[in-house]
PDB file of N, CA and C in Angstrom:
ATOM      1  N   UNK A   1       0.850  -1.184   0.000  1.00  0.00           N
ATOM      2  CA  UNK A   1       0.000   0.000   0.000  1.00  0.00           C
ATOM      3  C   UNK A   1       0.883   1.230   0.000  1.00  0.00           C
ATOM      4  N   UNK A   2       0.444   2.339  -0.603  1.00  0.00           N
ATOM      5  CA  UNK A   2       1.357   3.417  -1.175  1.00  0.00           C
ATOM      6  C   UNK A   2       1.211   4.279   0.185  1.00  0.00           C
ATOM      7  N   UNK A   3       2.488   4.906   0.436  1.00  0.00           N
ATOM      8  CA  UNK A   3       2.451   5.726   2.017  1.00  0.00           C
ATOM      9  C   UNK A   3       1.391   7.067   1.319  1.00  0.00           C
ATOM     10  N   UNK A   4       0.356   7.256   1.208  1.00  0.00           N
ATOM     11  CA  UNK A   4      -1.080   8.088   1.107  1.00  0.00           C
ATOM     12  C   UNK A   4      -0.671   9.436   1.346  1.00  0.00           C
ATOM     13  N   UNK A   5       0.354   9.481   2.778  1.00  0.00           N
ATOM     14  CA  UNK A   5       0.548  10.847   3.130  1.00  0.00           C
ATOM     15  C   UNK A   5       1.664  11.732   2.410  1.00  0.00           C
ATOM     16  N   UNK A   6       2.517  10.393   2.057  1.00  0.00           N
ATOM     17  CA  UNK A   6       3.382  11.180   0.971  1.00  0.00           C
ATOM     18  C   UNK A   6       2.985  11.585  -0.297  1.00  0.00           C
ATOM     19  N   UNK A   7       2.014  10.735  -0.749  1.00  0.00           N
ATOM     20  CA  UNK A   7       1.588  11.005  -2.241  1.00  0.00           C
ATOM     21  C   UNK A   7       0.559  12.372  -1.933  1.00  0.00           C
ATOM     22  N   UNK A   8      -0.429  12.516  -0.912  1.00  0.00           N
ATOM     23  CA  UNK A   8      -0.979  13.488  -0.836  1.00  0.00           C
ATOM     24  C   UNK A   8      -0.310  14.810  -0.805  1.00  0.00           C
ATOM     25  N   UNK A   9       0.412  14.781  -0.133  1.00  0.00           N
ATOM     26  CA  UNK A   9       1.739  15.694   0.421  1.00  0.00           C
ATOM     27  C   UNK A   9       2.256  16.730  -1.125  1.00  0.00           C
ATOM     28  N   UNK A  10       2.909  15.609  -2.114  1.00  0.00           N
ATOM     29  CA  UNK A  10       3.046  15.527  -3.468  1.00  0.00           C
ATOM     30  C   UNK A  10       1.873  16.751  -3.980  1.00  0.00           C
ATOM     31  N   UNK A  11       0.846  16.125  -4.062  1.00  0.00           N
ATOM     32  CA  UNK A  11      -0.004  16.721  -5.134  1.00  0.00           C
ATOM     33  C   UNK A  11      -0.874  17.540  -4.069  1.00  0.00           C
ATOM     34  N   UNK A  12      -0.861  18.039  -3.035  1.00  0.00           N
ATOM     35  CA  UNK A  12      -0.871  19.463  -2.878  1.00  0.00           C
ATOM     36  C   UNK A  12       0.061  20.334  -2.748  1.00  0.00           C
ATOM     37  N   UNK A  13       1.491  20.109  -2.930  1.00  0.00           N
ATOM     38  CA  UNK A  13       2.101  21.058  -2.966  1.00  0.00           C
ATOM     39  C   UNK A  13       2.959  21.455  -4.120  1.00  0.00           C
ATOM     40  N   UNK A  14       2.708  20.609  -4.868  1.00  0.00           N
ATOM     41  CA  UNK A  14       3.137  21.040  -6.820  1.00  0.00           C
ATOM     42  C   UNK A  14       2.233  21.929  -6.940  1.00  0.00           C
ATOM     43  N   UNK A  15       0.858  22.380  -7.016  1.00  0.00           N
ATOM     44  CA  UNK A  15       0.348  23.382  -7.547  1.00  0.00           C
ATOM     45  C   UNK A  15       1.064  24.747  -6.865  1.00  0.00           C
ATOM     46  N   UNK A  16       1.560  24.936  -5.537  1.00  0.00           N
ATOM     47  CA  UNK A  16       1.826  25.835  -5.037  1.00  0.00           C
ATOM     48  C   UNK A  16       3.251  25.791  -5.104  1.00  0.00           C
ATOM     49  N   UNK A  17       3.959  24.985  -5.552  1.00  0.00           N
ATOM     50  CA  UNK A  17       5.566  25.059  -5.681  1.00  0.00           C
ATOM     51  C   UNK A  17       5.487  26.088  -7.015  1.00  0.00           C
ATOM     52  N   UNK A  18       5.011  25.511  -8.084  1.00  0.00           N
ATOM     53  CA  UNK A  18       5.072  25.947  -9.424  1.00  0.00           C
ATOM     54  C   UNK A  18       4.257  27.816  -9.269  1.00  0.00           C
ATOM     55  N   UNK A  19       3.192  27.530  -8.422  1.00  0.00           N
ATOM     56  CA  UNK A  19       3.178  29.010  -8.599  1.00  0.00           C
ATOM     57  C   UNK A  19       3.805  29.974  -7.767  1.00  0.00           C
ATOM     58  N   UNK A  20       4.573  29.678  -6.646  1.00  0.00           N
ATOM     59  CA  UNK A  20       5.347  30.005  -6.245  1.00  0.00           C
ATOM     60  C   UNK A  20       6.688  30.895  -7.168  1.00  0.00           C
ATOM     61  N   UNK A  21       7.134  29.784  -7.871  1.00  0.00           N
ATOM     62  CA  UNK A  21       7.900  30.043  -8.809  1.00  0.00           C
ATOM     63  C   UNK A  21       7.543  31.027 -10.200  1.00  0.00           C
ATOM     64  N   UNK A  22       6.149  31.325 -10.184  1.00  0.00           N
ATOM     65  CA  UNK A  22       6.319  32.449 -11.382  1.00  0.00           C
ATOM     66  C   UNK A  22       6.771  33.645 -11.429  1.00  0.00           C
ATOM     67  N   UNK A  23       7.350  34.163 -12.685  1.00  0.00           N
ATOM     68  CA  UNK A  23       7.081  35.813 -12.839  1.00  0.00           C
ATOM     69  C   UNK A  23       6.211  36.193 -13.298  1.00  0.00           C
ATOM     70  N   UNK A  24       6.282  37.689 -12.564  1.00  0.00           N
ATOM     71  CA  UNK A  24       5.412  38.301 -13.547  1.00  0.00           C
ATOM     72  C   UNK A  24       5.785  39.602 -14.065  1.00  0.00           C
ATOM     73  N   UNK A  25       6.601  39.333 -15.062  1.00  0.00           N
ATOM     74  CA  UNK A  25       7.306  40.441 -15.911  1.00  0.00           C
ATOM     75  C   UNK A  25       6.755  40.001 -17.117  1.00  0.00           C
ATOM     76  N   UNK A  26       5.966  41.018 -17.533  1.00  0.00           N
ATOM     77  CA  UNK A  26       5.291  41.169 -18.847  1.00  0.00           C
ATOM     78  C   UNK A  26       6.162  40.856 -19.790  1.00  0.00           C
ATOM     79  N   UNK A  27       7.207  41.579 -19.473  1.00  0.00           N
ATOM     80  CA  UNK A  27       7.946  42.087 -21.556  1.00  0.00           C
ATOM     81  C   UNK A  27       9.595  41.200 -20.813  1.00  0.00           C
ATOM     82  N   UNK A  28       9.685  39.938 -20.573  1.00  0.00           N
ATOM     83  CA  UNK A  28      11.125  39.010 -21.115  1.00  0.00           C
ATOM     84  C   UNK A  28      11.820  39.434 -21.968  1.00  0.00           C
ATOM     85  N   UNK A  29      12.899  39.654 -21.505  1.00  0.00           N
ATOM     86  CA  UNK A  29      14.071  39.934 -22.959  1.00  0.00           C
ATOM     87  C   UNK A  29      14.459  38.586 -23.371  1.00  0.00           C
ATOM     88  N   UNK A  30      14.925  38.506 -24.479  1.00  0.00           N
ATOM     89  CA  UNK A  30      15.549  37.474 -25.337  1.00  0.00           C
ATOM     90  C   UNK A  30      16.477  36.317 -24.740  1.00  0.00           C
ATOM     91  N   UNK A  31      16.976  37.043 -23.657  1.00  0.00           N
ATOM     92  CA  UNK A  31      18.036  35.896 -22.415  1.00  0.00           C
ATOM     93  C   UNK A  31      17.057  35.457 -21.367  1.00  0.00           C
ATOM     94  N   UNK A  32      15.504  35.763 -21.316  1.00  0.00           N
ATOM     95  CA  UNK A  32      15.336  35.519 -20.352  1.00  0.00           C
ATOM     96  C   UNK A  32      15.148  34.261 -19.607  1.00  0.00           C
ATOM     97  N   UNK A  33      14.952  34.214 -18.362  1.00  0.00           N
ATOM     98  CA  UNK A  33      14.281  32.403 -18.098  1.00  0.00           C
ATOM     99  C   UNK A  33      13.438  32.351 -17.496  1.00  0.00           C
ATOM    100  N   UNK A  34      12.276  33.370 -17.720  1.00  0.00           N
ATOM    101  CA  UNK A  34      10.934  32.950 -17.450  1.00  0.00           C
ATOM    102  C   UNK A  34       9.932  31.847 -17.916  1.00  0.00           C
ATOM    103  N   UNK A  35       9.691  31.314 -16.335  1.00  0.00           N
ATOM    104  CA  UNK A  35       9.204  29.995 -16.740  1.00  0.00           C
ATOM    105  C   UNK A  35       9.996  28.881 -16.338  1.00  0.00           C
ATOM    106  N   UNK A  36      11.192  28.865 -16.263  1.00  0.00           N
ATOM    107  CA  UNK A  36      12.441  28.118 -15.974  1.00  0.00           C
ATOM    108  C   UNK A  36      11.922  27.332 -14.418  1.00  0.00           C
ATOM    109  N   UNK A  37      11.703  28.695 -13.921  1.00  0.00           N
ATOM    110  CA  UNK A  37      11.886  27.916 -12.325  1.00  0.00           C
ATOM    111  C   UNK A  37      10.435  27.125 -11.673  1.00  0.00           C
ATOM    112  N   UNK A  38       8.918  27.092 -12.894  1.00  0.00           N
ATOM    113  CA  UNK A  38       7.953  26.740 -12.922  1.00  0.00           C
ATOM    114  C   UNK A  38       8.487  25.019 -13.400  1.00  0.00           C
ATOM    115  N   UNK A  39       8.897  25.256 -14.481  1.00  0.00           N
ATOM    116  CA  UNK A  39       9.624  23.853 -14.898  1.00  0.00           C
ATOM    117  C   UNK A  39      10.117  22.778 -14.241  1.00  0.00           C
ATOM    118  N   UNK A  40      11.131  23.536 -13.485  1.00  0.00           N
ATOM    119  CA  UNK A  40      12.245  22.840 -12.404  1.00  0.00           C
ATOM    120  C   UNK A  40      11.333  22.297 -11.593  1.00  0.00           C
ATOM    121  N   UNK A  41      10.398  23.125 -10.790  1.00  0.00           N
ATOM    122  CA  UNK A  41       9.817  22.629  -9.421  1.00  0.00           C
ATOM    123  C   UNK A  41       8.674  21.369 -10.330  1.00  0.00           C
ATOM    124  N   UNK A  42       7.657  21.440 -11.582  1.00  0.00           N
ATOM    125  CA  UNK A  42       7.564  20.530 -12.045  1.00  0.00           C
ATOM    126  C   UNK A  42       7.741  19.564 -12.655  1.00  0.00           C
ATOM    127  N   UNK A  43       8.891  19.230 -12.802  1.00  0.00           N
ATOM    128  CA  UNK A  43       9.911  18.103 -12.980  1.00  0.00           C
ATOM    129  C   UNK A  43      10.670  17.559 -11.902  1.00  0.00           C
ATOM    130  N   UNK A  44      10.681  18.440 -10.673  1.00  0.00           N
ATOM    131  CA  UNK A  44      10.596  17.206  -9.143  1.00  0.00           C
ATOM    132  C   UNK A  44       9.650  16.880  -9.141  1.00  0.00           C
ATOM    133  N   UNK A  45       8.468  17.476  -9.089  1.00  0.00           N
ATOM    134  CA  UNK A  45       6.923  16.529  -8.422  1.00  0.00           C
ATOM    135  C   UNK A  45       7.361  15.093  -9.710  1.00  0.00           C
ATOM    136  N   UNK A  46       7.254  15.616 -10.856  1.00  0.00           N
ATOM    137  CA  UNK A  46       6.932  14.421 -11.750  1.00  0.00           C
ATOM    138  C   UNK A  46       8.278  13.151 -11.347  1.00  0.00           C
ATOM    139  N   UNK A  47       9.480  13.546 -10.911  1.00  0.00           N
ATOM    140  CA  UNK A  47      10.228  12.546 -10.685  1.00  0.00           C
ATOM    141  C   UNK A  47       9.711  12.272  -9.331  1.00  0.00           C
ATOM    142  N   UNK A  48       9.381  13.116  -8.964  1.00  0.00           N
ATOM    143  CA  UNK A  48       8.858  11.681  -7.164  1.00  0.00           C
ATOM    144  C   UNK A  48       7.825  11.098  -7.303  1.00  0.00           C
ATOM    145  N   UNK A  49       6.834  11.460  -8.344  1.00  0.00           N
ATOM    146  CA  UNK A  49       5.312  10.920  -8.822  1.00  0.00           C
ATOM    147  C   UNK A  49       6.219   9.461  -9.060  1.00  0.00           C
ATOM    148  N   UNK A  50       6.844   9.184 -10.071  1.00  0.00           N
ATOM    149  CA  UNK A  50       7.896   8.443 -11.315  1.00  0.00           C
ATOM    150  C   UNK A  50       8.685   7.453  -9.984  1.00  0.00           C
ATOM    151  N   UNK A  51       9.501   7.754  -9.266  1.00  0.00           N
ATOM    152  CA  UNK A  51       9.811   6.970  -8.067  1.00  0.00           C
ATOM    153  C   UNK A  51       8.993   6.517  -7.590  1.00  0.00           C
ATOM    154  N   UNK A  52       8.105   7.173  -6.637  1.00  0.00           N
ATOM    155  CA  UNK A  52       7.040   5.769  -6.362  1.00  0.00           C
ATOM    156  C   UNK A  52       6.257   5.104  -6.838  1.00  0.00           C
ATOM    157  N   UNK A  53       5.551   5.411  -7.815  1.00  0.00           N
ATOM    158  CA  UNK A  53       5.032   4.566  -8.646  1.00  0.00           C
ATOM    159  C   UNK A  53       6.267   3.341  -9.492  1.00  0.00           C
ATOM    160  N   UNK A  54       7.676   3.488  -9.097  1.00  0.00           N
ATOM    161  CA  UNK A  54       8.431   2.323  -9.399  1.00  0.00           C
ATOM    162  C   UNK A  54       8.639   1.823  -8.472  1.00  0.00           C
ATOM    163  N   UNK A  55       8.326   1.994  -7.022  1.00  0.00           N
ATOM    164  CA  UNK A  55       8.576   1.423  -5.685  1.00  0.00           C
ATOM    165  C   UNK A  55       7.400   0.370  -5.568  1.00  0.00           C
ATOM    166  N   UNK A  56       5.946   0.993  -6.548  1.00  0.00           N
ATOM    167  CA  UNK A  56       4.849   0.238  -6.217  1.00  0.00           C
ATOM    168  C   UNK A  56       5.055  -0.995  -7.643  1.00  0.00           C
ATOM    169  N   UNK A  57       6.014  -1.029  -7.947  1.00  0.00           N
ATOM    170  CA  UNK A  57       6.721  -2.421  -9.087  1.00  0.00           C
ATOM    171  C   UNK A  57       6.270  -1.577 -10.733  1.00  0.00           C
ATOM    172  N   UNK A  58       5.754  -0.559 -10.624  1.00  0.00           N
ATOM    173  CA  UNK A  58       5.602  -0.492 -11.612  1.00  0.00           C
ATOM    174  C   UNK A  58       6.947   0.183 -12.683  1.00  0.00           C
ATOM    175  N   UNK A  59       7.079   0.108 -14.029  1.00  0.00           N
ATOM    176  CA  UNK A  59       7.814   0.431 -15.095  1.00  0.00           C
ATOM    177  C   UNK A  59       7.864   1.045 -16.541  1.00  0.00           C
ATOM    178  N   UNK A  60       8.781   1.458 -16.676  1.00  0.00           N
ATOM    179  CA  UNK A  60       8.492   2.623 -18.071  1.00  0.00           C
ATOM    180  C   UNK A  60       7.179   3.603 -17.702  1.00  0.00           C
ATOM    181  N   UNK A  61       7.245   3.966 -16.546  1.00  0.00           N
ATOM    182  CA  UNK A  61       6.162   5.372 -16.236  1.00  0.00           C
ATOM    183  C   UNK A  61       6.393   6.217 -17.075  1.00  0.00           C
ATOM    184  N   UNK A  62       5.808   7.082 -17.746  1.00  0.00           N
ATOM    185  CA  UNK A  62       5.322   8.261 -18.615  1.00  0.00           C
ATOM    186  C   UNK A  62       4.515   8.795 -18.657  1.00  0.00           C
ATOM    187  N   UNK A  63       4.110   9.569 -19.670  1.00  0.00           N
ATOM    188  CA  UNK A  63       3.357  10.313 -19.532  1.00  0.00           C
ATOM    189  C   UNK A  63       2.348  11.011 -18.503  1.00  0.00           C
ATOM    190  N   UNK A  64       3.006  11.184 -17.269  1.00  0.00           N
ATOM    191  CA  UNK A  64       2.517  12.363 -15.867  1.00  0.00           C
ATOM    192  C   UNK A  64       1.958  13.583 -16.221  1.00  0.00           C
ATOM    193  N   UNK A  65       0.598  13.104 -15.961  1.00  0.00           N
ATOM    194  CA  UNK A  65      -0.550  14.472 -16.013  1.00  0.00           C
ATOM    195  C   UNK A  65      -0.847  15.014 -14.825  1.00  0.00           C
ATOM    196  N   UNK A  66      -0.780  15.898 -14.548  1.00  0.00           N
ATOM    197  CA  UNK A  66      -1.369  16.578 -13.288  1.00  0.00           C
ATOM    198  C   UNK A  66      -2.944  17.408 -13.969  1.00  0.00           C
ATOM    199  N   UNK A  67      -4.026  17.124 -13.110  1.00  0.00           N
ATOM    200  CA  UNK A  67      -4.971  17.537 -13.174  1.00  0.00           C
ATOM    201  C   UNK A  67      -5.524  17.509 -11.481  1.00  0.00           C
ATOM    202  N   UNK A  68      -6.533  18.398 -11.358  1.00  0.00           N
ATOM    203  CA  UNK A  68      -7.421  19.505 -10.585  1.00  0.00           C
ATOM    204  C   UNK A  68      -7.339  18.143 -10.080  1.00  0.00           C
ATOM    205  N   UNK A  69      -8.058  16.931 -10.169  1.00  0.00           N
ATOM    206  CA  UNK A  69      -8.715  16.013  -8.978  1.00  0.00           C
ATOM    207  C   UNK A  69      -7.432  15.079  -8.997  1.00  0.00           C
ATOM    208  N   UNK A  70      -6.226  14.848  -9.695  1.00  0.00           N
ATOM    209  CA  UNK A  70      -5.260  13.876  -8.723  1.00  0.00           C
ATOM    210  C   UNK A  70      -4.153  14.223 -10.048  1.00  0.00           C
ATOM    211  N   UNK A  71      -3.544  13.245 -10.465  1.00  0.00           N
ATOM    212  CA  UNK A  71      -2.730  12.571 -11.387  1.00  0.00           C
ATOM    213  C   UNK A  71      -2.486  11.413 -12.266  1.00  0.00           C
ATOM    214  N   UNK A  72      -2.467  11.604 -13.633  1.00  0.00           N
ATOM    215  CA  UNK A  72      -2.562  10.266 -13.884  1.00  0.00           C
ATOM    216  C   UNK A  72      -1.351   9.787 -14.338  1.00  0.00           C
ATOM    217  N   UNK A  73      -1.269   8.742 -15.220  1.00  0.00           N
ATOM    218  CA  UNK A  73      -0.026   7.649 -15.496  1.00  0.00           C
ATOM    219  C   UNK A  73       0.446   6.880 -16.234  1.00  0.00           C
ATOM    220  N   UNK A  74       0.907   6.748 -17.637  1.00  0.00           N
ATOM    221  CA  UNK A  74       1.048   5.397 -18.031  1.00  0.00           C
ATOM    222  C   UNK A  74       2.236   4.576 -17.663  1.00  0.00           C
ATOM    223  N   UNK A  75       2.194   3.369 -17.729  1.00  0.00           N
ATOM    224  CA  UNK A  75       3.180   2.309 -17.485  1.00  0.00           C
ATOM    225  C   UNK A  75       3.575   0.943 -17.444  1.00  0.00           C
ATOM    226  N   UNK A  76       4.021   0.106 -17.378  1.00  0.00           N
ATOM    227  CA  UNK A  76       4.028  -1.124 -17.517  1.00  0.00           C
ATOM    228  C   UNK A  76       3.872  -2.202 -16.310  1.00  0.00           C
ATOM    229  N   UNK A  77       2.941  -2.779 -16.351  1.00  0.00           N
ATOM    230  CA  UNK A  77       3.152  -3.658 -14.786  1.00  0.00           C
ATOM    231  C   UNK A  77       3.253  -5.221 -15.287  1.00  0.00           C
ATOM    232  N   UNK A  78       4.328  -5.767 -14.969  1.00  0.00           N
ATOM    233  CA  UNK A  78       4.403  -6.784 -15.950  1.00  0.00           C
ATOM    234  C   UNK A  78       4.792  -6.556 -17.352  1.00  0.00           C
ATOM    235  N   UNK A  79       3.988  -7.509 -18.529  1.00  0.00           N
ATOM    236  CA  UNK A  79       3.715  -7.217 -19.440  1.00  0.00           C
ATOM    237  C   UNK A  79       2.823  -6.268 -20.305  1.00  0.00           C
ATOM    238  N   UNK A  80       1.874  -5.831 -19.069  1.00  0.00           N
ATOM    239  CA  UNK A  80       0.962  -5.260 -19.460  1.00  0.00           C
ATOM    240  C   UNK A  80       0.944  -3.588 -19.278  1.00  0.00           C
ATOM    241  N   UNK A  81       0.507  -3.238 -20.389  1.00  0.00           N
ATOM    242  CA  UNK A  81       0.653  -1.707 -20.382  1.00  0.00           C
ATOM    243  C   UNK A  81      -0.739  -1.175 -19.181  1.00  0.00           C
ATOM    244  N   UNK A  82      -0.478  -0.600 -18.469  1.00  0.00           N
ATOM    245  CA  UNK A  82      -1.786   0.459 -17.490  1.00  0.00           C
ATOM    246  C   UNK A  82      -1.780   1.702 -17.373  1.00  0.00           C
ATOM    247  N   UNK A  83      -2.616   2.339 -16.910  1.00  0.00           N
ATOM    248  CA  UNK A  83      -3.062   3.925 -16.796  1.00  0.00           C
ATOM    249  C   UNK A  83      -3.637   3.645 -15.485  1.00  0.00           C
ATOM    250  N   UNK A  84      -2.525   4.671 -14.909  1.00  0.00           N
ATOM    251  CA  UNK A  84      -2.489   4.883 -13.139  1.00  0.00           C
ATOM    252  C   UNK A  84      -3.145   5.825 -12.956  1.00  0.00           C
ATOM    253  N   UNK A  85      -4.362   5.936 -11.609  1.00  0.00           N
ATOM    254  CA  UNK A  85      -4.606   7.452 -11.327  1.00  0.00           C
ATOM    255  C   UNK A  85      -4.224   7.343  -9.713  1.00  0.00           C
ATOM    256  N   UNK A  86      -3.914   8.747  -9.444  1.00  0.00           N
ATOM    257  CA  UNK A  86      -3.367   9.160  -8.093  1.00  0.00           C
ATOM    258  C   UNK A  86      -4.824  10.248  -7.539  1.00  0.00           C
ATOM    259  N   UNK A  87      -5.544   9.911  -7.004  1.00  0.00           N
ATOM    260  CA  UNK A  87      -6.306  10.952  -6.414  1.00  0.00           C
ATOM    261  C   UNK A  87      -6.022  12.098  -6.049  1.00  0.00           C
ATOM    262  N   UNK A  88      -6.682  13.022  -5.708  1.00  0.00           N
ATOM    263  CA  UNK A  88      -5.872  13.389  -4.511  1.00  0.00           C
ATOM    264  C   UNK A  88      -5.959  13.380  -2.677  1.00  0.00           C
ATOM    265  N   UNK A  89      -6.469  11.938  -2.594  1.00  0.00           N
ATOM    266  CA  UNK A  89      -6.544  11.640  -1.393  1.00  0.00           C
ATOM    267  C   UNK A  89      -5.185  10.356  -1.231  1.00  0.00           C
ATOM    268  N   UNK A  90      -4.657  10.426  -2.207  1.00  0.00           N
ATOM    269  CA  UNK A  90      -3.391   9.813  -2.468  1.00  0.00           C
ATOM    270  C   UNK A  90      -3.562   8.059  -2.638  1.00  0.00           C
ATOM    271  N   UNK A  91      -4.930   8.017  -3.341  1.00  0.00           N
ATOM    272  CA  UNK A  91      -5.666   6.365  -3.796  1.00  0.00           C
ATOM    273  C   UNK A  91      -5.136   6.284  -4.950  1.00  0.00           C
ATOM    274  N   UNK A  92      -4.581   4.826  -5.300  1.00  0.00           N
ATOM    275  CA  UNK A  92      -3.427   4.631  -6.389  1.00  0.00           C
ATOM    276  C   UNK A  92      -4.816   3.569  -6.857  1.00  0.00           C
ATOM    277  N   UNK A  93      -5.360   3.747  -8.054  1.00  0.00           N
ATOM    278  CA  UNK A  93      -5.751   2.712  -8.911  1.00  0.00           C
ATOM    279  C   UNK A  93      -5.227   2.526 -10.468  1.00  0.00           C
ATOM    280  N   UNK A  94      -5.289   1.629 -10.710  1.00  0.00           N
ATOM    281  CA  UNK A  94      -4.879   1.157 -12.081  1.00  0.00           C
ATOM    282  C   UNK A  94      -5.864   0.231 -12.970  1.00  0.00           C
ATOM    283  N   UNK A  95      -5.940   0.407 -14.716  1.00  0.00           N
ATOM    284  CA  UNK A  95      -6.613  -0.148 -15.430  1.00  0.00           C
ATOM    285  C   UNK A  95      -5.443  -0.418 -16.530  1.00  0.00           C
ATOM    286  N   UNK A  96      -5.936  -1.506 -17.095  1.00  0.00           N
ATOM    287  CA  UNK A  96      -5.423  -1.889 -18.148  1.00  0.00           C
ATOM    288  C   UNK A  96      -5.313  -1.771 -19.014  1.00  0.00           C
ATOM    289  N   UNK A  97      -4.729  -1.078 -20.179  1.00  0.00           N
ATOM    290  CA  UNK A  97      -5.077  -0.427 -21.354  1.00  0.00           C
ATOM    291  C   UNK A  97      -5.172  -1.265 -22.518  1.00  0.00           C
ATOM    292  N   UNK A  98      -6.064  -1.341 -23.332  1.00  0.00           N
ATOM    293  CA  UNK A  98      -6.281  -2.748 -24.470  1.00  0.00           C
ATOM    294  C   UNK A  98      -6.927  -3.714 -23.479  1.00  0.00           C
ATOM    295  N   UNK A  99      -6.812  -4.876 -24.858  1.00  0.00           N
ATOM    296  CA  UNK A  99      -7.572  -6.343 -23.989  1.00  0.00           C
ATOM    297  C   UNK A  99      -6.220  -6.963 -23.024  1.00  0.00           C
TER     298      UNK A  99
END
């Protein structure tokens, strides 16, 4: 069973990491790196999403969506390809994609 409090933990505090991290400077010059540090903080959530969901056996995770009611997932369990969702009460279910 997936530690709930960590995964919850996770996906309430990516929405507020990332906006944490914005600017708001209208007019970017050509060097700029706005946006950069929105990136960064969402590409940790997605690698700790990506770690535990390989702790829970699963493999080749991809495609990490974050949406309003949890997260979802594709990946391999076994042979079989699935689509993970993460609530956000931090409930891990999985379906099978194809027959």
């Amino acid at each position: 069973m997936p530690n709930v409090s960590v995964i919850a933990a996770i996906l309430l505090c990516a929405p507020l990491a990332a906006l944490a991290q914005t600017s708001t400077n209208p007019n970017p010059g050509p060097h700029s790196t706005l946006g950069t540090e929105s990136t960064t903080a969402t590409g940790i959530v997605t690698d700790q999403i990506k770690t535990k969901l390989e702790s829970l056996g699963y493999t080749q995770v991809r495609d990490i969506v974050s949406m309003p009611d949890g997260v979802t997932a594709k990946a391999m369990k076994g042979d079989k390809p699935m689509t993970i969702a993460i609530d956000s009460t931090g409930k891990v279910t999985e379906s099978q994609i194809g027959p």
